[in-house]
Protein backbone atom coordinates (compact mmCIF):
# COMPACT_ATOMS: atom_id res chain seq x y z
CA UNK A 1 70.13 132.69 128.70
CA UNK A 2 69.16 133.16 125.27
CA UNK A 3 70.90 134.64 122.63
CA UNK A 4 70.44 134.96 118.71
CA UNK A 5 72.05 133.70 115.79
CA UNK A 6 74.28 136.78 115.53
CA UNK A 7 75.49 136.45 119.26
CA UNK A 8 76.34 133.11 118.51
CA UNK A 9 78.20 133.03 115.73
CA UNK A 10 80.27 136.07 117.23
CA UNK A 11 80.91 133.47 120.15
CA UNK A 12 82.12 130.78 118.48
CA UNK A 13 84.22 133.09 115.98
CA UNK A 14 85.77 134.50 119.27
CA UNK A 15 86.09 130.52 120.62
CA UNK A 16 87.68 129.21 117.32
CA UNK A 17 91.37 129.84 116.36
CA UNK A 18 92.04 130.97 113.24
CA UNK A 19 93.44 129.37 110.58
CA UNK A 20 96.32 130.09 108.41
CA UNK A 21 94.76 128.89 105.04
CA UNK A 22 97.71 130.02 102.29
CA UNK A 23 100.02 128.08 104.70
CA UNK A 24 97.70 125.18 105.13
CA UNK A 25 97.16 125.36 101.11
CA UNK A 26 100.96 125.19 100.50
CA UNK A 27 101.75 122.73 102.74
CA UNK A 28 98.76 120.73 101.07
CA UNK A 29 100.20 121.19 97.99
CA UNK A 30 103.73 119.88 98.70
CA UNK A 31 103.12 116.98 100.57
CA UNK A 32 99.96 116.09 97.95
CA UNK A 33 102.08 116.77 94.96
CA UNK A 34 105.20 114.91 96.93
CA UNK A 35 103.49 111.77 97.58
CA UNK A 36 102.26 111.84 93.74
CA UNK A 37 105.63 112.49 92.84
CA UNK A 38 106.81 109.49 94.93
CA UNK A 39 103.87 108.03 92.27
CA UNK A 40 105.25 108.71 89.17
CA UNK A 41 109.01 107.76 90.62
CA UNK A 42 107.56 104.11 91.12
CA UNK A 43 106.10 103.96 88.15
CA UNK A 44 109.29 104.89 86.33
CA UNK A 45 111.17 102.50 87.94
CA UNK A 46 108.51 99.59 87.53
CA UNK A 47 108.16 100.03 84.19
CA UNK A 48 112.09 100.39 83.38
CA UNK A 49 113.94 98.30 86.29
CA UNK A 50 111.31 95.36 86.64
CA UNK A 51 110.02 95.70 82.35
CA UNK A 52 106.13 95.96 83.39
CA UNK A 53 104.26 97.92 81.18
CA UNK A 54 101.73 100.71 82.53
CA UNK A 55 98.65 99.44 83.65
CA UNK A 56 100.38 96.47 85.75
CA UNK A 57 103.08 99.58 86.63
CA UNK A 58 100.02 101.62 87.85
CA UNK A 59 98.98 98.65 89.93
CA UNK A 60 102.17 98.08 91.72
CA UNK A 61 102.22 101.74 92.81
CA UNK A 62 98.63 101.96 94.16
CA UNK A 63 99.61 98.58 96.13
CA UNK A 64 102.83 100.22 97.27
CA UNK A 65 101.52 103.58 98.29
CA UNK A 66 99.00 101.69 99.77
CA UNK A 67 101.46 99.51 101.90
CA UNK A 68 103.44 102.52 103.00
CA UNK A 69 100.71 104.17 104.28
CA UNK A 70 99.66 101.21 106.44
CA UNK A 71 103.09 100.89 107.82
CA UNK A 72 103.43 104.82 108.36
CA UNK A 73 99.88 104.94 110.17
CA UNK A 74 101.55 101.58 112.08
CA UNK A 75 104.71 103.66 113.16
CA UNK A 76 102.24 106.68 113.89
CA UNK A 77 104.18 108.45 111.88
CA UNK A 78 100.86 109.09 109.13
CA UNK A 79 99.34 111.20 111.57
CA UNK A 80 102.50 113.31 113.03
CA UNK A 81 103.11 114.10 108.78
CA UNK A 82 99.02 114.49 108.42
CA UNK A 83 99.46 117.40 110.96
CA UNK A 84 101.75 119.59 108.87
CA UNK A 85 100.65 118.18 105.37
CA UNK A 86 96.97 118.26 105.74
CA UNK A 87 94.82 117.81 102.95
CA UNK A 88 97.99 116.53 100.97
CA UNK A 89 97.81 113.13 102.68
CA UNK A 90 93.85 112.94 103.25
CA UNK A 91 93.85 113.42 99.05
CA UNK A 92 95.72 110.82 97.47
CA UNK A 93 95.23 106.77 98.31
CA UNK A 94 97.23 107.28 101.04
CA UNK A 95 94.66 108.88 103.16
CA UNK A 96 92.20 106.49 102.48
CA UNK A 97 94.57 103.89 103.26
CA UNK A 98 94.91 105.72 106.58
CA UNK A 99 91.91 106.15 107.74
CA UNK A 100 91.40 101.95 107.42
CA UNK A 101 94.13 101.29 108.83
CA UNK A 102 93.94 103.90 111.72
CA UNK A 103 90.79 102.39 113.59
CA UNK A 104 91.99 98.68 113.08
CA UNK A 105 94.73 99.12 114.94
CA UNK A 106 93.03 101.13 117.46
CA UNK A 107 90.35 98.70 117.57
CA UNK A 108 92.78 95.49 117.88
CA UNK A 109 92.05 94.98 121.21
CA UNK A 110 87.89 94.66 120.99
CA UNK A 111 88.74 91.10 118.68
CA UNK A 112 89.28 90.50 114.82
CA UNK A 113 85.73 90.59 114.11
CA UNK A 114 84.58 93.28 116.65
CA UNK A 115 87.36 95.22 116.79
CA UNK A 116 89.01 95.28 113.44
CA UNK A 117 86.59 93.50 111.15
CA UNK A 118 83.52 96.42 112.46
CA UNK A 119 85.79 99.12 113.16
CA UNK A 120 88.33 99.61 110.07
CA UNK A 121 84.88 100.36 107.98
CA UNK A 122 83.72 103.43 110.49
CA UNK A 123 85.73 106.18 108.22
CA UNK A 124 86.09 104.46 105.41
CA UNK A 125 82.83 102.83 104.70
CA UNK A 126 80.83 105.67 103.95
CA UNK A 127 83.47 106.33 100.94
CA UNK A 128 83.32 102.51 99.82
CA UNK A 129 79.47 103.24 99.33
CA UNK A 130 79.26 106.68 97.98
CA UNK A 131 82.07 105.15 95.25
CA UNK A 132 80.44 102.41 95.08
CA UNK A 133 76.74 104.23 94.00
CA UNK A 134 78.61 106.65 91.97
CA UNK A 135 79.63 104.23 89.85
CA UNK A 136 76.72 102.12 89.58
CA UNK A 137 75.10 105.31 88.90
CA UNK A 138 77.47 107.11 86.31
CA UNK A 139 77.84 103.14 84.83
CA UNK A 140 73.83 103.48 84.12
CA UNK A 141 73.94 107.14 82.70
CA UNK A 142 76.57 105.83 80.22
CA UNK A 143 74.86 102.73 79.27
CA UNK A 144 71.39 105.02 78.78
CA UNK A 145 72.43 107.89 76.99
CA UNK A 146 74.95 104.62 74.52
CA UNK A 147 78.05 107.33 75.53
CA UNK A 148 80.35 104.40 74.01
């Protein structure tokens, strides 16, 4: 059987659900704009309660949002909130803590080096890279063009 690019793409737009995008947008933006919220709370009480000032602040709060997301992905809760939040928790840190942590616990079982040590990198490794280059690259254009 052969059929043509418009006969296809009827089939698969009769084969794929729709989705409700101004739900999925709002839901986006209140668990994105939640978990930066939960941000700027930290920070507040980092630099008041423990007297840091705003760059070591800003530190603590990437490290914590960082460690919450670990243990949330841990609990398997990350992915039952990922399900209603979308895009709102892939955004921010915590999503790309998430999708490290995700396949090294998955992966435990295959050995540290194997198993966690190859497999945490699978998602997250192409983003390392491309940030990585982008910087390197952007880091050259500035240093070229004197932008300092």
């Amino acid at each position: 059987m052969k059929i043509n690019k418009k006969e296809f793409s009827k089939m698969a737009g009769d084969a794929s659900p729709g989705s409700p995008i101004w739900k999925d947008f709002f839901f986006a933006f209140i668990f994105g704009g939640a978990i930066c919220t939960l941000g700027q709370f930290l920070q507040y009480i980092y630099m008041t309660n423990l007297e840091l000032d705003k760059k070591t602040a800003s530190t603590w709060v990437s490290i914590t949002l960082i460690a919450l997301s670990s243990l949330f992905t841990a609990l398997n809760w990350y992915s039952n909130i990922a399900k209603h939040a979308g895009a709102g928790t892939i955004v921010p840190i915590t999503g790309f803590s998430n999708s490290i942590t995700a396949p090294a616990i998955e992966f435990k079982s295959e050995g540290h080096v194997f198993g966690i040590g190859a497999k945490m990198f699978i998602m997250a490794g192409p983003v390392i890279v491309f940030g990585t280059i982008s910087s390197m690259v952007y880091g050259l254009i500035v240093w070229i063009f004197k932008l300092y």
